[in-house]
Protein backbone atom coordinates (compact mmCIF):
# COMPACT_ATOMS: atom_id res chain seq x y z
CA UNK A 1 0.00 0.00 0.00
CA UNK A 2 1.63 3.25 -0.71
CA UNK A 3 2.12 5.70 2.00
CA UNK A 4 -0.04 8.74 2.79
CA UNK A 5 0.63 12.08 1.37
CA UNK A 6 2.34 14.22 4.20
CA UNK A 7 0.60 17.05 5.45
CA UNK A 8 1.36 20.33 4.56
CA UNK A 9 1.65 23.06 7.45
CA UNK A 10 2.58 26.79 6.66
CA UNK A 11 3.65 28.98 9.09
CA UNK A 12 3.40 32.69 8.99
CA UNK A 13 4.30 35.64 11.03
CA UNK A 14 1.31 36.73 12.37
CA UNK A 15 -1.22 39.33 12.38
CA UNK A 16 -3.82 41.63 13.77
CA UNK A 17 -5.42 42.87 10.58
CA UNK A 18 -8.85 40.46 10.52
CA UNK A 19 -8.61 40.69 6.33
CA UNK A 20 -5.12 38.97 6.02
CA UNK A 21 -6.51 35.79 8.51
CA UNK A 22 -8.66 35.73 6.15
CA UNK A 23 -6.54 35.84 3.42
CA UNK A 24 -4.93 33.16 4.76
CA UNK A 25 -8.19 30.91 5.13
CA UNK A 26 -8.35 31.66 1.17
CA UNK A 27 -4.93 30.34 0.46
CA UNK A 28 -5.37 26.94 2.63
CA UNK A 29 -8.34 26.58 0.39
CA UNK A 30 -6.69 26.84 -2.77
CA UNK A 31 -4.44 24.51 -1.58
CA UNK A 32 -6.61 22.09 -0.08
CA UNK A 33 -7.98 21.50 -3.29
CA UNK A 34 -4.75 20.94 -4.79
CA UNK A 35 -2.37 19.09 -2.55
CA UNK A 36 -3.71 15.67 -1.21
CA UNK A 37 -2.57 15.79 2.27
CA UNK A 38 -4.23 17.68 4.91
CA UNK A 39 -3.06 21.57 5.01
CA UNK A 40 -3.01 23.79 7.85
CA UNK A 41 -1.73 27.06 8.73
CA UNK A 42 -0.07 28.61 12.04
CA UNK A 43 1.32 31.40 12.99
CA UNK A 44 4.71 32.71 15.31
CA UNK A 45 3.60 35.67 16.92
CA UNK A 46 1.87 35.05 20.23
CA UNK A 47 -1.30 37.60 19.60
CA UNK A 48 -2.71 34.79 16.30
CA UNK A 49 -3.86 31.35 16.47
CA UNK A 50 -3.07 28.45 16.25
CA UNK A 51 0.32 28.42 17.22
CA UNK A 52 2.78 25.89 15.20
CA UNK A 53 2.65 23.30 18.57
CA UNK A 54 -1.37 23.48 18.19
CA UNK A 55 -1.61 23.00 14.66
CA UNK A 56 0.92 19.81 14.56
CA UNK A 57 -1.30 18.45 17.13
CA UNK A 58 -3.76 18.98 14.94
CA UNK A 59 -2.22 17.44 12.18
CA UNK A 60 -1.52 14.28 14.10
CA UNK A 61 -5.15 14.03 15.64
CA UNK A 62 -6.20 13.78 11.98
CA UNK A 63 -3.92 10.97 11.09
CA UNK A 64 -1.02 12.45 9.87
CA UNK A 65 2.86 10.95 10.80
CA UNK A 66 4.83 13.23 7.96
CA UNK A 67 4.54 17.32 7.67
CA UNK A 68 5.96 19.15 5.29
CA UNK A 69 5.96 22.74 7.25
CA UNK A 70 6.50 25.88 4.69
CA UNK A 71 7.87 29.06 6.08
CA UNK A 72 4.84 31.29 4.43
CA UNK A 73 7.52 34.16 3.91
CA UNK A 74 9.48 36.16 1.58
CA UNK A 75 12.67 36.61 2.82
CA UNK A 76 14.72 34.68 5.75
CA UNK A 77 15.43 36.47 8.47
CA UNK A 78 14.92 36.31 12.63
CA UNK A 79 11.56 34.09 12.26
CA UNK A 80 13.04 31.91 9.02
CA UNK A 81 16.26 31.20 11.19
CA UNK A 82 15.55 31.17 14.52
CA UNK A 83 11.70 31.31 15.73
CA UNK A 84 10.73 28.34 13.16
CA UNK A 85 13.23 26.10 13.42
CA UNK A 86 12.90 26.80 17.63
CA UNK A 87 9.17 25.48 17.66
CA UNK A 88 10.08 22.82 15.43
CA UNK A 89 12.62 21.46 17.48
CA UNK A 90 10.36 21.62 20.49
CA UNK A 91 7.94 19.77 17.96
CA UNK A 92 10.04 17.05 17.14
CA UNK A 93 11.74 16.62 20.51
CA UNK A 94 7.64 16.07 22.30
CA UNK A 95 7.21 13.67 19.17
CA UNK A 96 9.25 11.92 18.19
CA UNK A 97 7.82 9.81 15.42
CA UNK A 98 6.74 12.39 13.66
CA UNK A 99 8.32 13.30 10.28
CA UNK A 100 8.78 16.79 9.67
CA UNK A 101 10.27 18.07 6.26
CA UNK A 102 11.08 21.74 6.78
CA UNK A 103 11.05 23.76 3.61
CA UNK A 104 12.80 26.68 2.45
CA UNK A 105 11.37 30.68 2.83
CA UNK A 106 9.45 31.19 -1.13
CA UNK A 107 11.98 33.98 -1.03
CA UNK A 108 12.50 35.17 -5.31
CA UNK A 109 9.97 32.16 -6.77
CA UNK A 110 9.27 33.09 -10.17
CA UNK A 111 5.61 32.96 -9.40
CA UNK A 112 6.18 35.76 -7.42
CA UNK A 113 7.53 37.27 -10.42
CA UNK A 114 4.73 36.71 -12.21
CA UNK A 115 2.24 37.60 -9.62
CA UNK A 116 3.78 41.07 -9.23
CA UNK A 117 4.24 42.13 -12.82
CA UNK A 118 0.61 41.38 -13.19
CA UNK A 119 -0.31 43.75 -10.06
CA UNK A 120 1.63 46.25 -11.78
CA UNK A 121 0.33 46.12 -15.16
CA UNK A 122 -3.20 46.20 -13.64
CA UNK A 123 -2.35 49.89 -12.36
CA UNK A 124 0.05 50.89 -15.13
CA UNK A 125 -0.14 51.17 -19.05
CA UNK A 126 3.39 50.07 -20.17
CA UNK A 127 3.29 52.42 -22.52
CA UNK A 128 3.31 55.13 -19.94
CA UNK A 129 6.23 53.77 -18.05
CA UNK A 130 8.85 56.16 -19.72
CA UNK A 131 8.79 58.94 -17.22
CA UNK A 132 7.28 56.37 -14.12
CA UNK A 133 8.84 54.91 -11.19
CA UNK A 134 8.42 51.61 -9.78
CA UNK A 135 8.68 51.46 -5.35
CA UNK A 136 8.89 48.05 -3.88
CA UNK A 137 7.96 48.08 -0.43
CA UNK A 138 8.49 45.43 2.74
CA UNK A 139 8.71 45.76 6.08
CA UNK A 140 12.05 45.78 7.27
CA UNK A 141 14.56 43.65 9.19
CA UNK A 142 17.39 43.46 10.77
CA UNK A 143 18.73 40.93 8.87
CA UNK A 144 21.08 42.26 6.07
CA UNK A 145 20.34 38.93 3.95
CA UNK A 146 17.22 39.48 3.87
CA UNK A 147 17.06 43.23 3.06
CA UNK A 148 19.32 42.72 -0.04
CA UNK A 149 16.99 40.16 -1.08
CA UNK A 150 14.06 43.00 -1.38
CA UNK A 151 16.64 45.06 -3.67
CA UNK A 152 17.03 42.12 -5.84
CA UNK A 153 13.54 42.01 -6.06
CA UNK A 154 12.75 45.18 -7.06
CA UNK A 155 15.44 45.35 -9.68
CA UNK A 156 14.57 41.95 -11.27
CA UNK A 157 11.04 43.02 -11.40
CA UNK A 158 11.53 46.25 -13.10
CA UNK A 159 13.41 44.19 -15.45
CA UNK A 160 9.84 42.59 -16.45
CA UNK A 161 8.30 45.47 -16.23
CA UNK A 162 10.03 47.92 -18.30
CA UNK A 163 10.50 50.58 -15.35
CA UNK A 164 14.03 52.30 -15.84
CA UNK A 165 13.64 54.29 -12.72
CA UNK A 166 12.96 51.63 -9.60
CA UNK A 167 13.67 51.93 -5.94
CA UNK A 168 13.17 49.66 -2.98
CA UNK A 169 12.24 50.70 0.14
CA UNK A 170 11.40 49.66 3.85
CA UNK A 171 8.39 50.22 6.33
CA UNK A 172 10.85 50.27 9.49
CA UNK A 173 13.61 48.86 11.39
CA UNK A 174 16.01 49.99 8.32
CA UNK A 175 16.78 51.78 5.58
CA UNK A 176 16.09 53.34 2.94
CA UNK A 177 12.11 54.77 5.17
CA UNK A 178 9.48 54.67 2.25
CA UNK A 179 9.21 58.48 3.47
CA UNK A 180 12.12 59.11 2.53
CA UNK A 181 12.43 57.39 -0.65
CA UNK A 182 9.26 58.74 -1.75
CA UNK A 183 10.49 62.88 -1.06
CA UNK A 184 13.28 61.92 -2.78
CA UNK A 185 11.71 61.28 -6.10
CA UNK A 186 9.50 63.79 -5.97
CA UNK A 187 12.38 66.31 -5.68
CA UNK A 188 14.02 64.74 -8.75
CA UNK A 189 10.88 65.92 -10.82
CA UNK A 190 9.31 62.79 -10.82
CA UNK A 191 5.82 62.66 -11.43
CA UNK A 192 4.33 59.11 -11.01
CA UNK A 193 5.26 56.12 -8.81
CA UNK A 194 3.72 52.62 -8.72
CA UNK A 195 4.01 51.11 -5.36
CA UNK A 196 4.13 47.60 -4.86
CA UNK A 197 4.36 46.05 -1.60
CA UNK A 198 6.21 43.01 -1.50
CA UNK A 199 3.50 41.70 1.27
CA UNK A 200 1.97 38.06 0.79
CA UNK A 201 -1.20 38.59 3.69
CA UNK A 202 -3.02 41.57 4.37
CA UNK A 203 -1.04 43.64 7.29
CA UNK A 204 -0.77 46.74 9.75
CA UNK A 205 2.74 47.77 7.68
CA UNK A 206 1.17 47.53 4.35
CA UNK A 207 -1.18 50.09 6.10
CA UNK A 208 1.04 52.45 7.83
CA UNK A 209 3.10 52.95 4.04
CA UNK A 210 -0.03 53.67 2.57
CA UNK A 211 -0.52 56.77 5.08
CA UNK A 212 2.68 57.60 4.48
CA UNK A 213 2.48 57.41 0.84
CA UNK A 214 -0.92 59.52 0.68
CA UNK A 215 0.79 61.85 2.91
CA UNK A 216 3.78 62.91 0.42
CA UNK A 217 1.20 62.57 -2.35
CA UNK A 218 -0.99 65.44 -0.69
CA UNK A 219 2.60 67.38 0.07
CA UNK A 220 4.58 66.93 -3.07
CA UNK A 221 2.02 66.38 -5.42
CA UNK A 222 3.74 63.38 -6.55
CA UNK A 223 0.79 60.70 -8.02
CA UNK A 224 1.34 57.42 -6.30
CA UNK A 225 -0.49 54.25 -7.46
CA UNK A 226 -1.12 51.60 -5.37
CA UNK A 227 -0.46 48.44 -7.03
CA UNK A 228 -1.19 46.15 -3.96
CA UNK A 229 0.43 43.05 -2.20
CA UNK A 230 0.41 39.22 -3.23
CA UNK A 231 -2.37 38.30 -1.68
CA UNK A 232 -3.97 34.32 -1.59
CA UNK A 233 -3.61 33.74 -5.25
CA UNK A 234 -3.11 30.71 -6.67
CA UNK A 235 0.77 31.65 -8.13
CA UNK A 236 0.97 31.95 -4.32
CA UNK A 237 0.04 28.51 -3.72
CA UNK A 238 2.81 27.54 -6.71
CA UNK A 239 5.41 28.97 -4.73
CA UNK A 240 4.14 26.92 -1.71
CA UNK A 241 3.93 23.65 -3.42
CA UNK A 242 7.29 24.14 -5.40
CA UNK A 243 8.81 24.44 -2.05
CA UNK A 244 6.38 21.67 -0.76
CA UNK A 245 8.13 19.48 -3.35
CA UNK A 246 11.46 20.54 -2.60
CA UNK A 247 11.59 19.51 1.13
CA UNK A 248 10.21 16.14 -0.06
CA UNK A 249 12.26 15.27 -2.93
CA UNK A 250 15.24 17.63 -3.06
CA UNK A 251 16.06 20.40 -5.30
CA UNK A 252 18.53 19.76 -8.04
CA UNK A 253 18.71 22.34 -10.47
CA UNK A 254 22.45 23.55 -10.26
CA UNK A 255 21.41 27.39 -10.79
CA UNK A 256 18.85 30.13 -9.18
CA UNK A 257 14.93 30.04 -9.26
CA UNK A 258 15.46 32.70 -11.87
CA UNK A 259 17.83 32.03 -14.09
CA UNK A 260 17.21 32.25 -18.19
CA UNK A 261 15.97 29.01 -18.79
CA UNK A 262 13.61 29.26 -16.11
CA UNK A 263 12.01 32.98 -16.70
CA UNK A 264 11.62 34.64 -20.09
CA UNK A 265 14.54 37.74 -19.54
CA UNK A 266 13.95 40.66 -21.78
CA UNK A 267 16.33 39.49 -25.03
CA UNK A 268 16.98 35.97 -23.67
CA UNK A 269 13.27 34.65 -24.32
CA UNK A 270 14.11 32.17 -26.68
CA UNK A 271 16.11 29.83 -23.73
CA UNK A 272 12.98 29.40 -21.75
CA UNK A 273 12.02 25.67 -21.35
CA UNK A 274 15.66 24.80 -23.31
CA UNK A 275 17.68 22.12 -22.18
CA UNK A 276 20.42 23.61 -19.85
CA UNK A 277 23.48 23.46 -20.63
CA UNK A 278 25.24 22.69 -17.37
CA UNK A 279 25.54 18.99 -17.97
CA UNK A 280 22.26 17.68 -16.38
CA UNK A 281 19.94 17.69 -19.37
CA UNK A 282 17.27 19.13 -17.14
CA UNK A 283 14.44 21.41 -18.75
CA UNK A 284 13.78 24.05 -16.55
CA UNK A 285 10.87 26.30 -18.06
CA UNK A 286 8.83 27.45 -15.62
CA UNK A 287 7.20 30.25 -16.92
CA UNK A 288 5.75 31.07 -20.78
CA UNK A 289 7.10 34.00 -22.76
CA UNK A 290 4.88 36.31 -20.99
CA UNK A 291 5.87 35.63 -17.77
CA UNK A 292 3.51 33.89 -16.76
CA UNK A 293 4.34 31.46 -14.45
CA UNK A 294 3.04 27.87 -14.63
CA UNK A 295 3.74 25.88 -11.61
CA UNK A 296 2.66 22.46 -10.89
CA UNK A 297 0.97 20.12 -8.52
CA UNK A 298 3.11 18.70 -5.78
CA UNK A 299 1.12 16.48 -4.39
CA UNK A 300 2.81 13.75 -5.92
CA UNK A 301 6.03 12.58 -5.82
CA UNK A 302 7.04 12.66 -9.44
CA UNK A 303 8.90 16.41 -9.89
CA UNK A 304 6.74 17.46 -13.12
CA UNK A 305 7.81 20.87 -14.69
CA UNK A 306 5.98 21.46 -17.69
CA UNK A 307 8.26 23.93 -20.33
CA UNK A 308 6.97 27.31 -21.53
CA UNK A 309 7.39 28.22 -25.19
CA UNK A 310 10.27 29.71 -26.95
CA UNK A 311 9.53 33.27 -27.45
CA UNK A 312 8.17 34.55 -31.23
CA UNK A 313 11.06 37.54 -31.27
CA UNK A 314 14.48 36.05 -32.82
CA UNK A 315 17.27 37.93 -30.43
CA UNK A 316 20.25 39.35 -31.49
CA UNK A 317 23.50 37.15 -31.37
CA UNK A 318 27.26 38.90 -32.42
C-alpha cells in the first residue's frame, strides 16, 4: 500500500489585521484543493492562532505521521532562522515519530515574479512607463540577507516590467524609510510612482506605508499608485507547493529560481524551457514567454515541470 501524502503546514508571522486571517483561510483553500494531504496554517507571533505546537497536534489528531511545514515568507530572516526552526525542534523533541520536512522561505519564486508584474500592469499602461517609477515596499529587518533580497527584487522586477527608474524601500527597522524614498523622487521631478508592496497577507505595515504614501502625495504632489500586495492567489500557492516538493524530494537544479531558462529575460526569451546546458539535461521552463508562471501540482512525488514556449522575437547574437 503506498504511504499517505504528508501534510502540509505553513507557518506565517502573524497578524492583527482580521482581512489577512482571512486571506490566509483563502490560500489553505486553494491549496486544499490541490495538494492531497491535509493543510493547515499557524502562525509565530503570540497575539494569532493556532500556534505551530497546536496545529501539529492537529495534524496528528487527523492521522497524519509526515509534515511538510513551509515558512509562508518572503525573505529569511529572525523568524526563518531562529523562531521556526525553535518550535520545530520543540515539535520534534515532544514527538518523536513524527516526520517533519522543513522547507525553504518562497523567497524570489518566479511565481512571485509573475504575480507582481501582473499587479503592476493592472495599475500601469506600459506604454506610460517612460517617465514612471516603480517602489517596492516590505517591512524591514534586521537581517542584512534578507534586506538585499528586497533590492534584488525590485530590480529583477523592473526588469519585467520595463521601469528604468525603480527603488526599494522599507516600512521600518532599516533603511532606505518609504518616506524618505518617496520625497526623494519627488524632488528629482518625478511625477508618477507605482508602489508595490512586496506583502503576501493583508497587514498593519502595508497600512502604515499607505498613510505615508498619501501623505507625500498630498505634500509633493507626486501621483502614487497603489499596485497592492500578493495576496492568496493561486501563483501563491505555486510557490508553496514548489517548495512543498522541494523539502520532499530535493532540489537539483544547479542554478537560481530565476535564471534564463527558467524565466523569459527581456532578449533571452528564446532559452525558456531549453535544455540547460550545465551537464544535467534538465528542462527548466517554468514560466511562458509572458511571464507567466506555470507551476505544478506537488502532491505527488514525481517532480513534473511542464516547459513554456520559446519566445516569437528572434534575439540578437554577435
Amino acid at each position: 500500500m503506498p504511504a499517505a501524502p504528508p501534510a502540509l503546514l505553513l507557518i506565517a508571522h502573524g497578524t492583527r489585521e482580521p482581512r489577512g486571517a482571512h486571506e490566509m483561510d483563502e490560500l489553505v483553500a486553494v491549496l486544499r484543493a490541490r495538494h492531497a494531504g491535509a493543510v493547515s496554517h499557524a502562525w509565530i507571533e503570540d497575539f494569532a492562532e493556532p500556534d505551530v505546537a497546536t496545529a501539529m497536534s492537529a495534524l496528528v489528531a487527523g492521522g497524519a505521521d509526515h509534515v511538510v511545514s513551509v515558512p509562508l515568507l518572503n525573505f529569511a530572516a529572525g523568524h526563518a532562522k531562529t523562531d521556526i526552526p525553535e518550535r520545530l525542534a520543540a515539535v520534534r523533541s515532544r514527538r518523536p515519530r513524527l516526520t517533519v520536512s522543513h522547507a525553504r522561505v518562497l523567497g524570489l519564486h518566479p511565481a512571485l515574479f509573475a504575480l507582481a508584474r501582473r499587479r503592476v500592469d493592472e495599475v500601469s499602461a506600459p506604454e506610460g512607463r517612460a517617465g514612471e517609477a516603480l517602489v517596492v515596499v516590505a517591512s524591514g529587518s534586521s537581517d542584512p540577507d534578507a534586506n538585499s533580497q528586497l533590492a534584488g527584487a525590485a530590480r529583477f522586477l523592473a526588469e519585467g516590467t520595463g521601469h528604468r527608474r525603480v527603488e526599494y524601500a522599507f516600512a521600518g527597522v532599516t533603511w532606505p524609510h518609504v518616506d524618505e524614498t518617496l520625497r526623494r523622487l519627488a524632488g528629482e521631478g518625478t511625477e508618477r510612482v507605482v508602489l508595490f508592496s512586496w506583502s503576501l497577507l493583508a497587514g498593519r505595515l502595508e497600512q502604515r506605508v499607505l498613510r505615508i504614501a498619501g501623505r507625500v502625495a498630498r505634500e509633493t504632489g507626486l501621483a502614487v499608485i497603489d499596485a497592492g500586495r500578493f495576496g492568496p492567489d493561486p501563483l501563491v500557492a505555486d510557490a508553496v507547493l514548489d517548495r512543498c516538493h522541494e523539502a520532499l524530494h530535493g532540489d537539483p537544479r544547479a542554478n537560481c529560481d530565476l535564471c534564463a531558462f527558467r524565466v523569459p529575460l527581456p532578449g533571452l526569451e528564446d532559452r525558456v524551457g531549453a535544455a540547460s546546458p550545465g551537464g544535467t539535461g534538465e528542462r527548466a521552463g517554468a514560466a511562458d514567454a509572458s511571464g507567466v508562471y506555470h507551476g505544478a501540482t506537488r502532491s505527488d512525488p514525481s517532480p513534473r515541470r511542464r516547459a513554456g514556449p520559446s519566445a516569437r522575437r528572434a534575439r540578437s547574437r554577435s
